[in-house]
C-alpha atoms as a PDB file:
ATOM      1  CA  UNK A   1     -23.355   0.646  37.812  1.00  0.00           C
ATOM      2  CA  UNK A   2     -22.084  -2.724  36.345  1.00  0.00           C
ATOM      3  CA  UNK A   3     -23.561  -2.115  33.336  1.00  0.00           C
ATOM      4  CA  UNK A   4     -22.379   1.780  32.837  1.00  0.00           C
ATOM      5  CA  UNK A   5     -18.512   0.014  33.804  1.00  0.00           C
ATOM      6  CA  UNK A   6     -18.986  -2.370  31.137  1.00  0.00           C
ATOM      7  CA  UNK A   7     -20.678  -0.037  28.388  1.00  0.00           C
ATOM      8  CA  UNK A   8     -17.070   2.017  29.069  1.00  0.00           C
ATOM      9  CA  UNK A   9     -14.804  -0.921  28.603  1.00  0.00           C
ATOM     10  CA  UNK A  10     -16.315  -2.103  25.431  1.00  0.00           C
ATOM     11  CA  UNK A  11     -16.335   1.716  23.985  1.00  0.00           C
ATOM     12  CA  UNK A  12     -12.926   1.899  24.947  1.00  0.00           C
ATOM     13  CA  UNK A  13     -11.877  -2.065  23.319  1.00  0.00           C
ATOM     14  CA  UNK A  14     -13.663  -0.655  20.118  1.00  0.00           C
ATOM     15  CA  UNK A  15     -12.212   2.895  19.869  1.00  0.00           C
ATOM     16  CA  UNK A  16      -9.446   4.409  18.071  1.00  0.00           C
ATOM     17  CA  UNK A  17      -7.136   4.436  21.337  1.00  0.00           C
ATOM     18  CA  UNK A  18      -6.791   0.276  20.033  1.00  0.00           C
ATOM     19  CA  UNK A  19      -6.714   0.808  16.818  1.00  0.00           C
ATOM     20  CA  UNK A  20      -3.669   0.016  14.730  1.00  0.00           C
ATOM     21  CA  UNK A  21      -2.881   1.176  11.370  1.00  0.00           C
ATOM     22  CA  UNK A  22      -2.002  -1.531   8.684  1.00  0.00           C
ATOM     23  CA  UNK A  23       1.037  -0.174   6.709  1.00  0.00           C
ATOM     24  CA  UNK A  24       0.734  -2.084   3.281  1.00  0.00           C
ATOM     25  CA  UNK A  25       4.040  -4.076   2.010  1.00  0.00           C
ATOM     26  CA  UNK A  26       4.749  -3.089  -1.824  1.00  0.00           C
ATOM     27  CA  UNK A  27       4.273  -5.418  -3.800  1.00  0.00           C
ATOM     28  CA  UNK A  28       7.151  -7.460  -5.953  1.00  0.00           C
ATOM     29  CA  UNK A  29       7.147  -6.517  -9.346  1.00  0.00           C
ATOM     30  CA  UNK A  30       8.464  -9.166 -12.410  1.00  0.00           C
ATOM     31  CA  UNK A  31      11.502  -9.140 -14.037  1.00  0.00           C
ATOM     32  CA  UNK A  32      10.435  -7.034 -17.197  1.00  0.00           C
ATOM     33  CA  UNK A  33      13.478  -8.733 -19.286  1.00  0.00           C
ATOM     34  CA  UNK A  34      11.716 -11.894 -19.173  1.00  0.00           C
ATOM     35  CA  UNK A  35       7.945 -11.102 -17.986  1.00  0.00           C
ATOM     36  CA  UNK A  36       5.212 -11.905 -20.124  1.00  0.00           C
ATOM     37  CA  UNK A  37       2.051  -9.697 -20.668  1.00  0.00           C
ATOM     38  CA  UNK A  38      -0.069 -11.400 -17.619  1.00  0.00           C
ATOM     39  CA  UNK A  39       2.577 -11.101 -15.246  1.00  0.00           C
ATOM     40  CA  UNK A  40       2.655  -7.094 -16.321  1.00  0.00           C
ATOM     41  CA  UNK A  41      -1.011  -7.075 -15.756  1.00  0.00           C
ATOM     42  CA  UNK A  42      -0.636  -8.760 -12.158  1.00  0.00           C
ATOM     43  CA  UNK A  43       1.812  -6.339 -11.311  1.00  0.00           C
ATOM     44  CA  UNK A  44      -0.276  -3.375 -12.126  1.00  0.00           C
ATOM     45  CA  UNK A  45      -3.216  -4.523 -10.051  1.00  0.00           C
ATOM     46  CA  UNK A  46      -1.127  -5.265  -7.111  1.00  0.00           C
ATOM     47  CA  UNK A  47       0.758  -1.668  -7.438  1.00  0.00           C
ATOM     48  CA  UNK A  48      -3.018  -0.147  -7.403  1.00  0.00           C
ATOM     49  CA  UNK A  49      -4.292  -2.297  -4.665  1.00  0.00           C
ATOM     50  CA  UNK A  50      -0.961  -1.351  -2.483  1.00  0.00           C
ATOM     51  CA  UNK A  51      -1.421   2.179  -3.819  1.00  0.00           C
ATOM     52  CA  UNK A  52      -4.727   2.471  -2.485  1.00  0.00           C
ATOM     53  CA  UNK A  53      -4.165   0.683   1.061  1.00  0.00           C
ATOM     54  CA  UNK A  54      -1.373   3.097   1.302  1.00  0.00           C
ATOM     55  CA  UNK A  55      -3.439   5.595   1.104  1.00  0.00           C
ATOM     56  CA  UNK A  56      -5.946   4.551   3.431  1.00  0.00           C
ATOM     57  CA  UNK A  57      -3.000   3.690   5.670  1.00  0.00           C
ATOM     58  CA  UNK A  58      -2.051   7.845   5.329  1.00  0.00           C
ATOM     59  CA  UNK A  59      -5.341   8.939   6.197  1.00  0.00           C
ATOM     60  CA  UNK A  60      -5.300   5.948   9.554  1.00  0.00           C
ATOM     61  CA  UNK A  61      -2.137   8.057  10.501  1.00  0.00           C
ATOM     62  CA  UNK A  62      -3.398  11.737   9.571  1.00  0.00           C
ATOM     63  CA  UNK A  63      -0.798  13.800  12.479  1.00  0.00           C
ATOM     64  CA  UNK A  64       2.141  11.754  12.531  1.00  0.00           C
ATOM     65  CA  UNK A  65       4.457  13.351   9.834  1.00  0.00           C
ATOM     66  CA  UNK A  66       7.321  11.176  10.040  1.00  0.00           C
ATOM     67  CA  UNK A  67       4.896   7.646   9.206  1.00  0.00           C
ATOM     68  CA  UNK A  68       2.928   9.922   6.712  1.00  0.00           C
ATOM     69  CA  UNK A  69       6.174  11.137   5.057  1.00  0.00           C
ATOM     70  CA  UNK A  70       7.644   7.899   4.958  1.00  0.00           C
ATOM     71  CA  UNK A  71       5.257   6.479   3.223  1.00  0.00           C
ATOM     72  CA  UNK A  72       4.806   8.862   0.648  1.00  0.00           C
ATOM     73  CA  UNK A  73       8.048   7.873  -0.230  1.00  0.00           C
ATOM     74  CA  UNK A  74       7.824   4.485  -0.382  1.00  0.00           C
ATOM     75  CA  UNK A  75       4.358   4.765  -2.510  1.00  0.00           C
ATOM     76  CA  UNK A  76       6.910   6.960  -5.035  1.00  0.00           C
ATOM     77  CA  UNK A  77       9.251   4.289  -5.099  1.00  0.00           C
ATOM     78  CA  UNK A  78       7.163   1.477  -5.828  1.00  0.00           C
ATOM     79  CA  UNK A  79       5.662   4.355  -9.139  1.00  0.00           C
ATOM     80  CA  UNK A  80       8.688   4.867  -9.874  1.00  0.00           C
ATOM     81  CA  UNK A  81      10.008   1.397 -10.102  1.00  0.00           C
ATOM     82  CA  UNK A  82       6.784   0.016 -11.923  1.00  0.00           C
ATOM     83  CA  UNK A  83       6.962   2.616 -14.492  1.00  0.00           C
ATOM     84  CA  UNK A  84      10.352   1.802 -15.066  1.00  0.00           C
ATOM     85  CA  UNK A  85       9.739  -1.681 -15.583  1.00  0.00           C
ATOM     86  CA  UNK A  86       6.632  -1.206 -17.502  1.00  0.00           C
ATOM     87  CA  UNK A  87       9.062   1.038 -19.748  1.00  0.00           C
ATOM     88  CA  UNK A  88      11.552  -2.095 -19.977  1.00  0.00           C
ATOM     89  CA  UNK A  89       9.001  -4.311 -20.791  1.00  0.00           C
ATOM     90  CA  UNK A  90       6.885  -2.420 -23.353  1.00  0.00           C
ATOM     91  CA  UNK A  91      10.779  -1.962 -24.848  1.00  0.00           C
ATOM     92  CA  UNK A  92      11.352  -5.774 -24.689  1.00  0.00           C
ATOM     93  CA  UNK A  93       8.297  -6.468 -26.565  1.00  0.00           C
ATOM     94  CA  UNK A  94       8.630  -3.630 -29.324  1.00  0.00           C
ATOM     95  CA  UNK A  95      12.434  -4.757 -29.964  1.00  0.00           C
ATOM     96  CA  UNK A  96      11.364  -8.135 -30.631  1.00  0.00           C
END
């Protein structure tokens, strides 16, 4: 019986009832008025790595709309503000 008592404590330590979902922090993106080109590059990789633990942290909370929803929009934002700084930059470097 000791053993059956323990087999359902560890099941229940190591199931999803514990598990937490991770939601990502976005990443800070450069000043594109004065970035240089690695700095861009940096940026991009950390806007796909958050991208895709965002992602993984939509699927960890598949049923809650409000946590899905919000991050949707946050994942938008940080797009939409990486674009626009990849815009700035790629501006920056043409003018010059």
């Amino acid at each position: 019986m000791k053993n059956v008592f323990a087999l359902l404590v560890t099941a229940a330590l190591f199931s999803g009832a514990t598990f937490a979902c991770d939601k990502p922090a976005a990443p800070e993106l450069p000043d594109p008025a004065s970035a240089v080109t690695a700095q861009m590059i940096k940026a991009k990789n950390d806007v796909k790595a958050y991208l895709d633990a965002a992602n993984s942290y939509i699927e960890c909370v598949k049923g809650n709309a409000s946590r899905h929803n919000a991050m949707i929009g946050e994942m938008e934002t940080v797009a939409a503000n990486f674009n626009e700084a990849v815009r700035a930059y790629k501006e920056r470097m043409t003018a010059g």
